[in-house]
Structure formats: structure tokens, C-alpha cells
N, C-alpha and C. Protein backbone atom coordinates (compact mmCIF):
# COMPACT_ATOMS: atom_id res chain seq x y z
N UNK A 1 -23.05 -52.01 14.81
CA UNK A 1 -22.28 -53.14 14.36
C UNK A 1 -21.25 -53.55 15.40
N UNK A 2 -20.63 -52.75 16.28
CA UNK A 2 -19.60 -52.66 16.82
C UNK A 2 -20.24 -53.71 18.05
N UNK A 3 -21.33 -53.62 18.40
CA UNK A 3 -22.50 -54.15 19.71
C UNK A 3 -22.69 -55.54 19.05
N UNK A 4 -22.96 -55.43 18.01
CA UNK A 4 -23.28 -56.93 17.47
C UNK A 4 -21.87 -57.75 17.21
N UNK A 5 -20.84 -57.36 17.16
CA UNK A 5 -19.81 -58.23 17.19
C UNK A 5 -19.13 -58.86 18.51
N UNK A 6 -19.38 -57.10 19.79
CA UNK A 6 -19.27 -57.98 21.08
C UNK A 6 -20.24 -59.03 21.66
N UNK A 7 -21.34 -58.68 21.24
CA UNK A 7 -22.23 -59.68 21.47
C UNK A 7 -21.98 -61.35 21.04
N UNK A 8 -21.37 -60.87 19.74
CA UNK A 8 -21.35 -62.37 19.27
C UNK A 8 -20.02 -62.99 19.52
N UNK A 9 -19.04 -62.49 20.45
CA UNK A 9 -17.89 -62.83 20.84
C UNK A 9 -18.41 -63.66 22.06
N UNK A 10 -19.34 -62.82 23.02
CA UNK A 10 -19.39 -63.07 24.06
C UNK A 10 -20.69 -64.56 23.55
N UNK A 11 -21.03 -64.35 22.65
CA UNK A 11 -22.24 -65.78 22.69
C UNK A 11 -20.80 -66.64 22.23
N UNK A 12 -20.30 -66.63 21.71
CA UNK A 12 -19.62 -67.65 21.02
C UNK A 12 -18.85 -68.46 22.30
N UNK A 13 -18.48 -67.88 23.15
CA UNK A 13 -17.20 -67.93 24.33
C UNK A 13 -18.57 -68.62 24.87
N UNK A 14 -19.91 -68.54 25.44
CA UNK A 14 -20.97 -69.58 26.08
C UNK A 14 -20.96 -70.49 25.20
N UNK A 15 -21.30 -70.51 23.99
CA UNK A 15 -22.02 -71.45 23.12
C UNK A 15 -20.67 -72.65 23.35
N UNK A 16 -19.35 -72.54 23.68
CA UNK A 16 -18.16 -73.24 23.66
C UNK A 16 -18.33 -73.75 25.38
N UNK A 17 -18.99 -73.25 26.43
CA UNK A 17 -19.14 -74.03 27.45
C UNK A 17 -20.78 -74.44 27.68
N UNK A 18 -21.62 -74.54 26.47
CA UNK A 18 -23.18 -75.16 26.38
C UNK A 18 -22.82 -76.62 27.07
N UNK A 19 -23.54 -77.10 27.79
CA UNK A 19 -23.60 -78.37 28.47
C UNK A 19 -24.96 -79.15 28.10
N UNK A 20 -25.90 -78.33 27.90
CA UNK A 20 -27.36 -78.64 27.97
C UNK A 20 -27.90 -78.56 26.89
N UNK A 21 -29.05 -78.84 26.43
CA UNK A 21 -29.56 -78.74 25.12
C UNK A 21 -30.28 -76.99 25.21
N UNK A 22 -30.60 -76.86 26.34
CA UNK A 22 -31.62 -75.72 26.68
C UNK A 22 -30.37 -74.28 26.59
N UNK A 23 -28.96 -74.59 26.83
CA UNK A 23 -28.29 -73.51 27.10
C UNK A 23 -28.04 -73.36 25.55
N UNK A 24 -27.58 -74.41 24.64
CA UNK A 24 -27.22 -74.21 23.41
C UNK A 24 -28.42 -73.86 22.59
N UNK A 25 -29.15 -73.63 22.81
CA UNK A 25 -30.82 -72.95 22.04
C UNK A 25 -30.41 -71.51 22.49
N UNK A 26 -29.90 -71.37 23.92
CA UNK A 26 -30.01 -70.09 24.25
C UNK A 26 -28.93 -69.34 23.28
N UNK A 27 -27.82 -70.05 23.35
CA UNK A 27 -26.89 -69.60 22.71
C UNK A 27 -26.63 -69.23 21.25
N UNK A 28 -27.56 -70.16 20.89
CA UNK A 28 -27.45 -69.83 19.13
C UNK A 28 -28.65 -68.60 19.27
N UNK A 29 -29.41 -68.66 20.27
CA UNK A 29 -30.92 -67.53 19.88
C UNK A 29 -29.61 -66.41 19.98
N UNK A 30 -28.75 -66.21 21.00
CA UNK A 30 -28.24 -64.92 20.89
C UNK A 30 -27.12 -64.33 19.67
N UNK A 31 -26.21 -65.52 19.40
CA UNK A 31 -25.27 -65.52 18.12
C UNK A 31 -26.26 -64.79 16.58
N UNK A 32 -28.05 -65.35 16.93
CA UNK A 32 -28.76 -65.33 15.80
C UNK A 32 -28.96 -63.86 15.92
N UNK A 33 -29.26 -62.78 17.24
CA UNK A 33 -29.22 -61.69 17.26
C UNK A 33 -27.60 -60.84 16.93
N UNK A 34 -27.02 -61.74 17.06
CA UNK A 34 -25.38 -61.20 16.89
C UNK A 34 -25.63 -60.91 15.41
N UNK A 35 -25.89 -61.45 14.56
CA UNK A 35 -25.75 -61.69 13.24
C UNK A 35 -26.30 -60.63 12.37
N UNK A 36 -27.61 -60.71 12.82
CA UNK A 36 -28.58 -59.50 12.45
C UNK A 36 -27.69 -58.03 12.73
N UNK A 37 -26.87 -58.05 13.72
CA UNK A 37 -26.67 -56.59 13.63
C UNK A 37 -25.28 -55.96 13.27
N UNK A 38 -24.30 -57.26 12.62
CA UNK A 38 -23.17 -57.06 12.12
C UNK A 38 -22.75 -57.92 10.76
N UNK A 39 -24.25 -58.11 10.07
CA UNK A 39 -23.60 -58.73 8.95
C UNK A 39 -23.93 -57.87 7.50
N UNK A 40 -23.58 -58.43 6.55
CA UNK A 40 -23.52 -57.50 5.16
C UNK A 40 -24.32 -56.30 5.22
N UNK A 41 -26.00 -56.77 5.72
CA UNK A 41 -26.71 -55.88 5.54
C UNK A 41 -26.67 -54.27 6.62
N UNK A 42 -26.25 -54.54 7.79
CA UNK A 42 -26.13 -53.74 8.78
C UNK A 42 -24.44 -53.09 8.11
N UNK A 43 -23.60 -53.77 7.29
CA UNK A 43 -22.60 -52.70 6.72
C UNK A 43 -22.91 -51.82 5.71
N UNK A 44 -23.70 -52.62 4.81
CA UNK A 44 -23.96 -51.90 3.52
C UNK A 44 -24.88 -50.58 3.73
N UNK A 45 -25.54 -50.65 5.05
CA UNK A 45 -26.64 -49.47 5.41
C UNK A 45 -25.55 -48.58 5.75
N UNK A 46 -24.69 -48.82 6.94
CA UNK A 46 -23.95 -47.82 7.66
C UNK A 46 -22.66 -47.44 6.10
N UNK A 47 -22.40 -47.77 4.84
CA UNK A 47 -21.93 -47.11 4.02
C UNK A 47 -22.92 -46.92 3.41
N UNK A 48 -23.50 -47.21 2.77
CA UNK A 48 -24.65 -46.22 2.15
C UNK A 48 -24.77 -44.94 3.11
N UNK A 49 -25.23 -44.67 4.04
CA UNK A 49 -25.35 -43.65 4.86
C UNK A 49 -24.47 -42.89 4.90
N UNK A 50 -22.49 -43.53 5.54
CA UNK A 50 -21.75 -42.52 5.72
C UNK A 50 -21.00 -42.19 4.54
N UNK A 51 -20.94 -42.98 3.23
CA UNK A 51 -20.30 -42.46 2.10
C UNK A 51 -21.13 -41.21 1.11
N UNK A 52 -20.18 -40.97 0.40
CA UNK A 52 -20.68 -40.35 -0.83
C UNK A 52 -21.45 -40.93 -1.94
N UNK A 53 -22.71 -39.98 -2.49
CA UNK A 53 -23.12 -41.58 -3.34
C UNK A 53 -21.92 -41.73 -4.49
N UNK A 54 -20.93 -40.89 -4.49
CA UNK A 54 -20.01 -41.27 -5.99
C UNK A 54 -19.02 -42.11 -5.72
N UNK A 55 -19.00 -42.41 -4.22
CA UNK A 55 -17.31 -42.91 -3.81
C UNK A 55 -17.99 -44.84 -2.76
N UNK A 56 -19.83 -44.64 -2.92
CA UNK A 56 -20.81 -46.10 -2.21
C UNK A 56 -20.72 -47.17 -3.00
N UNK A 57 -20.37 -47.20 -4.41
CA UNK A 57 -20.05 -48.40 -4.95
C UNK A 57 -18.95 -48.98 -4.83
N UNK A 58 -17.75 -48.40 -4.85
CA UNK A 58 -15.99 -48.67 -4.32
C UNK A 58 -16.17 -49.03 -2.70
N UNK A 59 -16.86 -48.58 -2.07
CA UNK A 59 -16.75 -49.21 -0.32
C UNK A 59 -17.46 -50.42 -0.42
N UNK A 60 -18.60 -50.78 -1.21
CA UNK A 60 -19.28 -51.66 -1.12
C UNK A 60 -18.53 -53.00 -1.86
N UNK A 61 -17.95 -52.54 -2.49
CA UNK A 61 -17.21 -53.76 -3.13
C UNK A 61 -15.67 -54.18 -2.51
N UNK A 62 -15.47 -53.05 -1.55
CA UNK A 62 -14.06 -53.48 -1.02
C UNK A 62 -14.71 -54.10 0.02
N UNK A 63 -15.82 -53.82 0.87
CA UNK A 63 -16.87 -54.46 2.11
C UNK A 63 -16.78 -56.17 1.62
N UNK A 64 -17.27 -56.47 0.31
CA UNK A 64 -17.57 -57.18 -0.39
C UNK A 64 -16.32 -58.54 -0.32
N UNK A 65 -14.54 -57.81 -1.11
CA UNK A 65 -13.85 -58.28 -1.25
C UNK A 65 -13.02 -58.59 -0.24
N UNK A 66 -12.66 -58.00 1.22
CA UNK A 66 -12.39 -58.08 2.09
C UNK A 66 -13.05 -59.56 2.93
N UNK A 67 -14.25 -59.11 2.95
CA UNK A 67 -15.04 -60.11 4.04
C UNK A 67 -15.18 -61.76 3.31
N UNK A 68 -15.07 -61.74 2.25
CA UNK A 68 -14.53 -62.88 0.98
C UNK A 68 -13.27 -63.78 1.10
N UNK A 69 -11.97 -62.82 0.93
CA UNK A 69 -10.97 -63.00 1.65
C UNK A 69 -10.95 -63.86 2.75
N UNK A 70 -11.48 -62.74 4.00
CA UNK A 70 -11.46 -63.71 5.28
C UNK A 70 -11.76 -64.45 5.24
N UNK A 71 -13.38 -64.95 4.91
CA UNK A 71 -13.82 -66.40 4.82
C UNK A 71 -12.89 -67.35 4.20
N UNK A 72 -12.46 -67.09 3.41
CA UNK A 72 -11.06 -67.51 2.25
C UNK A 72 -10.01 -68.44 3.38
N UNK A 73 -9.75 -67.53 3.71
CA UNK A 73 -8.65 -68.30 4.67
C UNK A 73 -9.47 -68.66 6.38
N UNK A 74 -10.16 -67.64 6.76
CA UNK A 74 -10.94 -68.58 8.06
C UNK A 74 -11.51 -70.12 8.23
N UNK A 75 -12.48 -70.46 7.01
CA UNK A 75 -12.79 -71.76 7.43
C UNK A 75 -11.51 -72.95 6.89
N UNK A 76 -10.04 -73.10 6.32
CA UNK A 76 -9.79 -73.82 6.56
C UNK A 76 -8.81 -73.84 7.81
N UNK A 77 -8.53 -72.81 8.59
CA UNK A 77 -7.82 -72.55 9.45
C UNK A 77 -8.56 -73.17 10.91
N UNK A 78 -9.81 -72.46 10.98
CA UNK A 78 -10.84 -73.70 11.62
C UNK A 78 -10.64 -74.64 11.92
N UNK A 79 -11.30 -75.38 10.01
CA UNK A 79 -11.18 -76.47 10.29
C UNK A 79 -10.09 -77.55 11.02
N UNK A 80 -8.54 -76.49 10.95
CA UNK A 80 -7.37 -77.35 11.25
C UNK A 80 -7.30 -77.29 12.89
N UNK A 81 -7.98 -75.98 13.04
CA UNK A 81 -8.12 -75.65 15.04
C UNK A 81 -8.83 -77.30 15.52
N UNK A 82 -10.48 -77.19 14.96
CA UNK A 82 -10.81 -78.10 15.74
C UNK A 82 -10.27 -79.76 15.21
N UNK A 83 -9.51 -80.04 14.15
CA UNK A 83 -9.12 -81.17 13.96
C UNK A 83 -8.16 -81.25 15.18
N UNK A 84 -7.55 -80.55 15.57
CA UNK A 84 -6.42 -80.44 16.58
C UNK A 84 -6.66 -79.96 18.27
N UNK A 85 -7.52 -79.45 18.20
CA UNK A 85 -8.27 -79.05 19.64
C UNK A 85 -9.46 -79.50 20.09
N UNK A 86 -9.96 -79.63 19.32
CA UNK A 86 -11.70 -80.40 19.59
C UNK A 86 -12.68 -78.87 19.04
N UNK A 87 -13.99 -79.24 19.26
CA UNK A 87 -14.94 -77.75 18.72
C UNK A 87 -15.56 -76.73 20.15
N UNK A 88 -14.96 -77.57 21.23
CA UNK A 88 -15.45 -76.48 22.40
C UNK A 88 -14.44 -75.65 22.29
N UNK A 89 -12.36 -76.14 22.66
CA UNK A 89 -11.65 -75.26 22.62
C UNK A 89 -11.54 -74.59 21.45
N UNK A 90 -11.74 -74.68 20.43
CA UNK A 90 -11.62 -74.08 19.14
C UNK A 90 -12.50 -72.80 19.10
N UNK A 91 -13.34 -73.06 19.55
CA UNK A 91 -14.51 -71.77 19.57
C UNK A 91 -13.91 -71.08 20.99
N UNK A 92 -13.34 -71.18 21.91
CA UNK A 92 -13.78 -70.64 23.04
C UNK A 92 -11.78 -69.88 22.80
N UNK A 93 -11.12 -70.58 21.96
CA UNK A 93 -9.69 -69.19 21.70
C UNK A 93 -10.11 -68.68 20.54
N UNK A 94 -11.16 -68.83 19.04
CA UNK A 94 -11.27 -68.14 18.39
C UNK A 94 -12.48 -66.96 18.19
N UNK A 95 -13.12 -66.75 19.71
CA UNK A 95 -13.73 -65.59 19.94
C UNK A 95 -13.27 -64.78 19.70
């Protein structure tokens, strides 16, 4: 997970200087591998695995309520970045 988030820092920071149609294909192909290896499902395995099964339903739902949250307040904070910066700089300080 830890690989899939640098990864998707580092696609995000290209995908914000894409010029071409061919570089921004490249860029989302790699964000699309970013995703696969740091999202719900790649957490819920690595707690299933490192918890207890009596203590895997309480991690899974704080996994749950946490990442909820963020979204919560991330996309309108966003949205106010690129109303105010444009969507290249917006992506390329919120890597």
C-alpha cells in the first residue's frame, strides 16, 4: 500500500504537467495501477491479515469511517484549490 500511494503521488505530480494526449493516457494508466494497490480492497486484506479476527470488524469500520471523513472535507477543499489556482497547479501542490 505504502508503494501504491508513492506511486500515485508521483503519477499525479506528471498527470499535472501532461501536455499531450499520449502522456495523459500514460498517466492515468499509472494513477489506475496506483489505485489497485492502495485502495479499500488492498486495506481491508492487509487488516484482515494483521488483526485479530475479534478486534477485524472495529479496524474495518474505523478504515471505513476515517477514509469517509477525508473525502468529507477533501473534495470541497479541491474544489476551492482549483477554482483559485487552475487544475494543473492544484494537482501538482496537492500530491
Amino acid at each position: 500500500m505504502t508503494a501504491g500511494s508513492v506511486l500515485g503521488a508521483v503519477a499525479v505530480a506528471g498527470w499535472s504537467q501532461a501536455r499531450t494526449l499520449a502522456e495523459l493516457y500514460l498517466w492515468f494508466a499509472v494513477i489506475g495501477v496506483a489505485l489497485a494497490l492502495s485502495t479499500y480492497e488492498a486495506a481491508f486484506a492487509v487488516l484482515v491479515f494483521a488483526t485479530e479476527p475479534s478486534h477485524r470488524d472495529g479496524a474495518i469500520v474505523a478504515v471505513t469511517m476515517a477514509t469517509g471523513l477525508a473525502t468529507s472535507c477533501y473534495y470541497p477543499l479541491v474544489g476551492r484549490l482549483e477554482a483559485h489556482l487552475g487544475w494543473r497547479d492544484t494537482l501538482a501542490r496537492w500530491r
